[in-house]
N, C-alpha and C. Protein backbone atom coordinates (compact mmCIF):
# COMPACT_ATOMS: atom_id res chain seq x y z
N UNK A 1 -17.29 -28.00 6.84
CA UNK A 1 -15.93 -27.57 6.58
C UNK A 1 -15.19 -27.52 7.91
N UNK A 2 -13.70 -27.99 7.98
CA UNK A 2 -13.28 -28.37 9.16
C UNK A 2 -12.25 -26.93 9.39
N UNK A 3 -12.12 -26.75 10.54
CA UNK A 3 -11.14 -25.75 10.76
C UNK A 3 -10.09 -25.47 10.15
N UNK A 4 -9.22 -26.21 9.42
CA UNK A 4 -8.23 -26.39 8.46
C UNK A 4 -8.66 -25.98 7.15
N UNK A 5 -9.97 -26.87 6.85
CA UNK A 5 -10.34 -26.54 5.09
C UNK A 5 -9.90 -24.66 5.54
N UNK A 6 -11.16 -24.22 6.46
CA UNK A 6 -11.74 -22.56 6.84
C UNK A 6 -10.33 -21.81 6.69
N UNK A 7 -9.21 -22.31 7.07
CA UNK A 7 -7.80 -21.13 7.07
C UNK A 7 -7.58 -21.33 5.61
N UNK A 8 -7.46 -22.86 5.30
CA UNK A 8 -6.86 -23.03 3.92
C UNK A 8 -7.59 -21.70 2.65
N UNK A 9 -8.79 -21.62 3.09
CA UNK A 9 -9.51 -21.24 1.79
C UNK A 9 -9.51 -19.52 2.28
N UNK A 10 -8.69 -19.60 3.52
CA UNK A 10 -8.82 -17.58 3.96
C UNK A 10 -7.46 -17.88 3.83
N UNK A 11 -6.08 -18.11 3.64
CA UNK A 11 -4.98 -18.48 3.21
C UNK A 11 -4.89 -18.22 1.58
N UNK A 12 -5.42 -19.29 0.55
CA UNK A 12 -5.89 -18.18 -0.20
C UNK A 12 -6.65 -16.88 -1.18
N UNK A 13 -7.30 -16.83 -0.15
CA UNK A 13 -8.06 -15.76 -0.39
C UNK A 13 -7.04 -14.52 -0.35
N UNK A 14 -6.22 -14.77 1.14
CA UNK A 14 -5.18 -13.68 1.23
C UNK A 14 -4.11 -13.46 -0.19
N UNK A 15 -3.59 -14.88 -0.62
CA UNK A 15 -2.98 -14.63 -1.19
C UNK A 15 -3.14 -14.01 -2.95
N UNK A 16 -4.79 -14.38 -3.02
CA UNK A 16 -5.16 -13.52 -3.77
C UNK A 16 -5.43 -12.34 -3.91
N UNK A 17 -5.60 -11.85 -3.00
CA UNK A 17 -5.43 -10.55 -2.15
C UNK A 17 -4.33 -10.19 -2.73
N UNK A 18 -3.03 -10.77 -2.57
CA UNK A 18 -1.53 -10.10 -2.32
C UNK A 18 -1.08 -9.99 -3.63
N UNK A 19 -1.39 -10.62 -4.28
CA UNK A 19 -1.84 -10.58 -6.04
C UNK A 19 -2.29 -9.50 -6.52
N UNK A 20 -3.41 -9.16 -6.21
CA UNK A 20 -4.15 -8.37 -6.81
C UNK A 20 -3.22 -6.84 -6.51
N UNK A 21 -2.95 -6.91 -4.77
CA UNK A 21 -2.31 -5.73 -4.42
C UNK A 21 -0.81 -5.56 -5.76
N UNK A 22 -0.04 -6.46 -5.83
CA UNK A 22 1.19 -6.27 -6.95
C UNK A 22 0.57 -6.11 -8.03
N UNK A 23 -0.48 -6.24 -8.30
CA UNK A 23 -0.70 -5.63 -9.43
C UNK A 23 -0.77 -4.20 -9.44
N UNK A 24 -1.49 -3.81 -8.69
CA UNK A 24 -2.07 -2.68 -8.41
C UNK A 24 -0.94 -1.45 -8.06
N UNK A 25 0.21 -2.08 -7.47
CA UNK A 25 1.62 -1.78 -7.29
C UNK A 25 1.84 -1.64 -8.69
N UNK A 26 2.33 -2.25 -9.10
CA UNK A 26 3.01 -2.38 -10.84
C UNK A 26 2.44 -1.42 -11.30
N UNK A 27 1.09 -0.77 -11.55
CA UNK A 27 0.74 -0.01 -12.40
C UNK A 27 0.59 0.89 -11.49
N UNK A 28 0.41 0.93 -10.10
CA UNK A 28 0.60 2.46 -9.77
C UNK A 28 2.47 3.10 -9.72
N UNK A 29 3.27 2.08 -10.16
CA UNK A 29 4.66 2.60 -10.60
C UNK A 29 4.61 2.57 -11.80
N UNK A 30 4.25 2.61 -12.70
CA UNK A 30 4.06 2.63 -13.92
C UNK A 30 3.53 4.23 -14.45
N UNK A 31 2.45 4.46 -13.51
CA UNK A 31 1.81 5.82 -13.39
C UNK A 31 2.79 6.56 -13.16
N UNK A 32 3.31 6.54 -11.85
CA UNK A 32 4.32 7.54 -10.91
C UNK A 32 5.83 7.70 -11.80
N UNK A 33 5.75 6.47 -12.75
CA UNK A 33 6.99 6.76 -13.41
C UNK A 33 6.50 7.85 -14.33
N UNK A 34 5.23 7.55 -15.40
CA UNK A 34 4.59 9.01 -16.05
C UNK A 34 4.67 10.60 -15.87
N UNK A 35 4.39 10.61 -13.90
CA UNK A 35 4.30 11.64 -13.69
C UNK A 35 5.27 12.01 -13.28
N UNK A 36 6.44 11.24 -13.25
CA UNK A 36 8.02 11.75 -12.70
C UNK A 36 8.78 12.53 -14.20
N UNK A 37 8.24 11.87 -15.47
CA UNK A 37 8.40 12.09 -16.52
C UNK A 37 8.11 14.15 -17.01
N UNK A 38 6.68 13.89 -16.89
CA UNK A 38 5.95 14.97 -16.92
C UNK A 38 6.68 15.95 -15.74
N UNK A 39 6.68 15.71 -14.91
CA UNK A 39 7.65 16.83 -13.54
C UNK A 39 8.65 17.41 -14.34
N UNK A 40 9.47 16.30 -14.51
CA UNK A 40 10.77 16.75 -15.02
C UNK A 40 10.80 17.59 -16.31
N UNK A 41 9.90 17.41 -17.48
CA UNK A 41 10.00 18.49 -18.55
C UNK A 41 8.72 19.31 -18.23
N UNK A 42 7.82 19.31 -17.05
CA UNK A 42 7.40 20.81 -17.21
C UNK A 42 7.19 21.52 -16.33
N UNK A 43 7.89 21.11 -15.35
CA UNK A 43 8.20 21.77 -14.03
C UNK A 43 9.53 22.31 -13.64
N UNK A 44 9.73 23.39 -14.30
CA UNK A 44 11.04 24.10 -15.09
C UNK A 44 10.77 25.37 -13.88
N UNK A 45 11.97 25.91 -13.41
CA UNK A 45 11.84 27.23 -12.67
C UNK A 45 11.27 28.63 -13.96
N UNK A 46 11.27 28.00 -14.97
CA UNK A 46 11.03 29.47 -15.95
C UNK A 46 9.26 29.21 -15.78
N UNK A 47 8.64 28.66 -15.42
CA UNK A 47 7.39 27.90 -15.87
C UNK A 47 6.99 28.83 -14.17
N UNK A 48 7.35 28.58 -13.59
CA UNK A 48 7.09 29.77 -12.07
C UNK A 48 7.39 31.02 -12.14
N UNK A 49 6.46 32.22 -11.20
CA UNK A 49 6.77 33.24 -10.83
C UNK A 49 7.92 33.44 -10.02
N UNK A 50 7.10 32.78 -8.89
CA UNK A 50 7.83 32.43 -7.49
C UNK A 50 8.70 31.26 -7.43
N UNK A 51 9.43 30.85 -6.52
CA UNK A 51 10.35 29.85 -6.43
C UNK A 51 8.77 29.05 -5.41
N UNK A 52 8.11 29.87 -4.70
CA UNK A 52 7.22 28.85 -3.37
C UNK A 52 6.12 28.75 -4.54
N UNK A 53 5.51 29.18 -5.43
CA UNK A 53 4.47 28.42 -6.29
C UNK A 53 5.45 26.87 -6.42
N UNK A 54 6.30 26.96 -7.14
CA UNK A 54 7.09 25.58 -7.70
C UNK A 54 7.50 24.78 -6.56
N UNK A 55 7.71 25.11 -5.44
CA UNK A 55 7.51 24.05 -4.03
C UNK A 55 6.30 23.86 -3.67
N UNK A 56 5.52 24.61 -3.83
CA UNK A 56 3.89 24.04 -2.93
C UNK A 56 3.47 23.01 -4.12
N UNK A 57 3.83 23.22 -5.68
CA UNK A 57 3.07 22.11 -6.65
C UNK A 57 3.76 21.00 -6.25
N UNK A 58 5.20 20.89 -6.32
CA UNK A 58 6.43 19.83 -5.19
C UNK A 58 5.72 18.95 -3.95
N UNK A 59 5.34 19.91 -3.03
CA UNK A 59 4.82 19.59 -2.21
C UNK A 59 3.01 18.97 -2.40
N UNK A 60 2.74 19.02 -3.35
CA UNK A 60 1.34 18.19 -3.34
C UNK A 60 1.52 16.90 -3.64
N UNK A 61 2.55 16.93 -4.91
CA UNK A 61 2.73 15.52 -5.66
C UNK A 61 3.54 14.73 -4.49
N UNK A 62 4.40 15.20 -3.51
CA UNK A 62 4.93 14.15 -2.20
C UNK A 62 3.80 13.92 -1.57
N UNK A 63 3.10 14.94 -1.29
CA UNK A 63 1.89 14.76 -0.03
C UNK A 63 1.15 13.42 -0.77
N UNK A 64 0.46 13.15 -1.94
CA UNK A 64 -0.04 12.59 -2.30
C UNK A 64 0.33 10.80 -2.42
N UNK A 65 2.10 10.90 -2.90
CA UNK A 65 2.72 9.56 -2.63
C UNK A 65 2.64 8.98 -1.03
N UNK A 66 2.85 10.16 -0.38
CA UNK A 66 2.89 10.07 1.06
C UNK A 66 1.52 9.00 1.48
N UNK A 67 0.56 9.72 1.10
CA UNK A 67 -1.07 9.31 1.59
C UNK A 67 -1.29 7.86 0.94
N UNK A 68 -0.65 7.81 -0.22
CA UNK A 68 -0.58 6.54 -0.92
C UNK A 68 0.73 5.13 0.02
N UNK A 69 1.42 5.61 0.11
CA UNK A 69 2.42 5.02 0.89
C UNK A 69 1.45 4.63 2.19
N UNK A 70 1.05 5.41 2.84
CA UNK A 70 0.11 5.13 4.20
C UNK A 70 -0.71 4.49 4.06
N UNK A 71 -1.56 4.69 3.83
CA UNK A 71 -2.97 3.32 3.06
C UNK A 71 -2.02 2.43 2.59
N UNK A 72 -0.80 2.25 2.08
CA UNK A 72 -0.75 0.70 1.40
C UNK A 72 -0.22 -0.15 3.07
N UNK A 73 0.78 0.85 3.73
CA UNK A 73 0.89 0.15 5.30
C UNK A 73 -0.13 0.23 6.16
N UNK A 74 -1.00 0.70 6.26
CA UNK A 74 -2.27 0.19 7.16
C UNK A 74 -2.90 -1.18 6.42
N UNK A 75 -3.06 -1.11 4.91
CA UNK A 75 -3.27 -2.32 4.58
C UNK A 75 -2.54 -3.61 4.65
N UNK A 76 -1.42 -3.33 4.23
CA UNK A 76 -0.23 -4.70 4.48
C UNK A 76 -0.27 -5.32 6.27
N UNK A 77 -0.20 -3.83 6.98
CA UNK A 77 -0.87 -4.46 8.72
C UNK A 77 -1.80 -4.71 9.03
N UNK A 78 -3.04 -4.89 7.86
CA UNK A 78 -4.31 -5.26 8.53
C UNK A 78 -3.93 -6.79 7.75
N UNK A 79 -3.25 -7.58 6.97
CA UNK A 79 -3.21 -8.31 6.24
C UNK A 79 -2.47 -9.32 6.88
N UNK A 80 -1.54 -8.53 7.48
CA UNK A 80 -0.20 -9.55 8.54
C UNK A 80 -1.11 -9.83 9.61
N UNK A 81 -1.85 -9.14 10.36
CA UNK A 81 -2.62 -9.04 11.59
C UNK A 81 -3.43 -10.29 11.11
N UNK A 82 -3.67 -10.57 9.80
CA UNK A 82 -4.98 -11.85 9.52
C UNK A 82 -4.22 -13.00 9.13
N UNK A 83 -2.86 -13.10 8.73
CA UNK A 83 -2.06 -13.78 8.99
C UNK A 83 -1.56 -14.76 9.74
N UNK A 84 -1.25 -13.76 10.45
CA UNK A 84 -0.90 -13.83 12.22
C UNK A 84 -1.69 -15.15 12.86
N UNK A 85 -2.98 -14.76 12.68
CA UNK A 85 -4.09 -15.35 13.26
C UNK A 85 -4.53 -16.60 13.12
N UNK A 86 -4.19 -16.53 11.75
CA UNK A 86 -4.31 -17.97 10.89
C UNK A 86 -3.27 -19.06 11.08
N UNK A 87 -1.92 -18.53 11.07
CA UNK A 87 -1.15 -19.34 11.40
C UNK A 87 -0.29 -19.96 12.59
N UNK A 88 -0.92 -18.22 13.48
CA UNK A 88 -0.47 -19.07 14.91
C UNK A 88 -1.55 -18.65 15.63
N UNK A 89 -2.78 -19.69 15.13
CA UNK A 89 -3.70 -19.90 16.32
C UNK A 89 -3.80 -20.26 18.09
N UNK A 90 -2.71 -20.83 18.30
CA UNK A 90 -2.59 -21.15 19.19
C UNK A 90 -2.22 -20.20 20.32
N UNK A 91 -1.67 -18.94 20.18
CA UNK A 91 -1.13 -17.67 20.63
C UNK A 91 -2.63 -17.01 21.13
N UNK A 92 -3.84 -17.55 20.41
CA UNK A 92 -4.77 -16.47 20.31
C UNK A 92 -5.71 -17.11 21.20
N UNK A 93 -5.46 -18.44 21.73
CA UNK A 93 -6.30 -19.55 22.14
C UNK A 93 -5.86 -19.31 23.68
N UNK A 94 -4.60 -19.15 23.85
CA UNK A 94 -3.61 -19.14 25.02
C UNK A 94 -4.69 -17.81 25.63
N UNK A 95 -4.04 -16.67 24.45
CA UNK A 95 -4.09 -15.62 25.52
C UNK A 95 -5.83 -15.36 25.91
N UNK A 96 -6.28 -16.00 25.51
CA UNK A 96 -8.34 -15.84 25.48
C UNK A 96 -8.45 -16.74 27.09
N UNK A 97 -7.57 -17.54 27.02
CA UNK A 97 -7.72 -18.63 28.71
C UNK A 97 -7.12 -17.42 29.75
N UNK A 98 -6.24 -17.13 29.47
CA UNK A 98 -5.54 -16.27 30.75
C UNK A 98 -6.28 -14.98 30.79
């Protein structure tokens, strides 16, 4: 297999990759639309004691998109980073001589 076939077939591999990730997107908005649903009719100030019980439950369901949001950009930059590599080999060839 010649250097070309080797990117072609990690080319797409990636792009099956990027596939799989929109999927995985689609139904994790699909979910988040569920639980935006559920927030809204039962996360009522009468449903709390406190006003800070009903912000700290607030505050888990962000923390959690948050952590989700992060893992999907460390992944999308480990993905560009293999990208990168593949398509401008020559950048990587350069800087290995100097």
């Amino acid at each position: 297999m010649t250097r070309e076939d080797a990117y072609r077939v990690t080319l797409d591999a990636l792009a099956k990759l990027h596939w799989n990730m929109a999927m995985m997107l689609e139904a994790k908005a699909s979910e988040a639309e569920k639980v935006r649903n559920w927030v809204l009719n039962h996360m009522t100030p009468d449903k709390y004691e406190e006003q800070t019980e009903q912000l700290s439950t607030s505050l888990q369901f962000h923390k959690q998109n948050v952590e989700l949001i992060d893992g999907l950009t460390k992944l999308c930059n480990g993905l560009n980073r293999n990208m990168k590599a593949i398509l401008e080999p020559e950048e990587d060839d350069d800087g290995a001589e100097g």
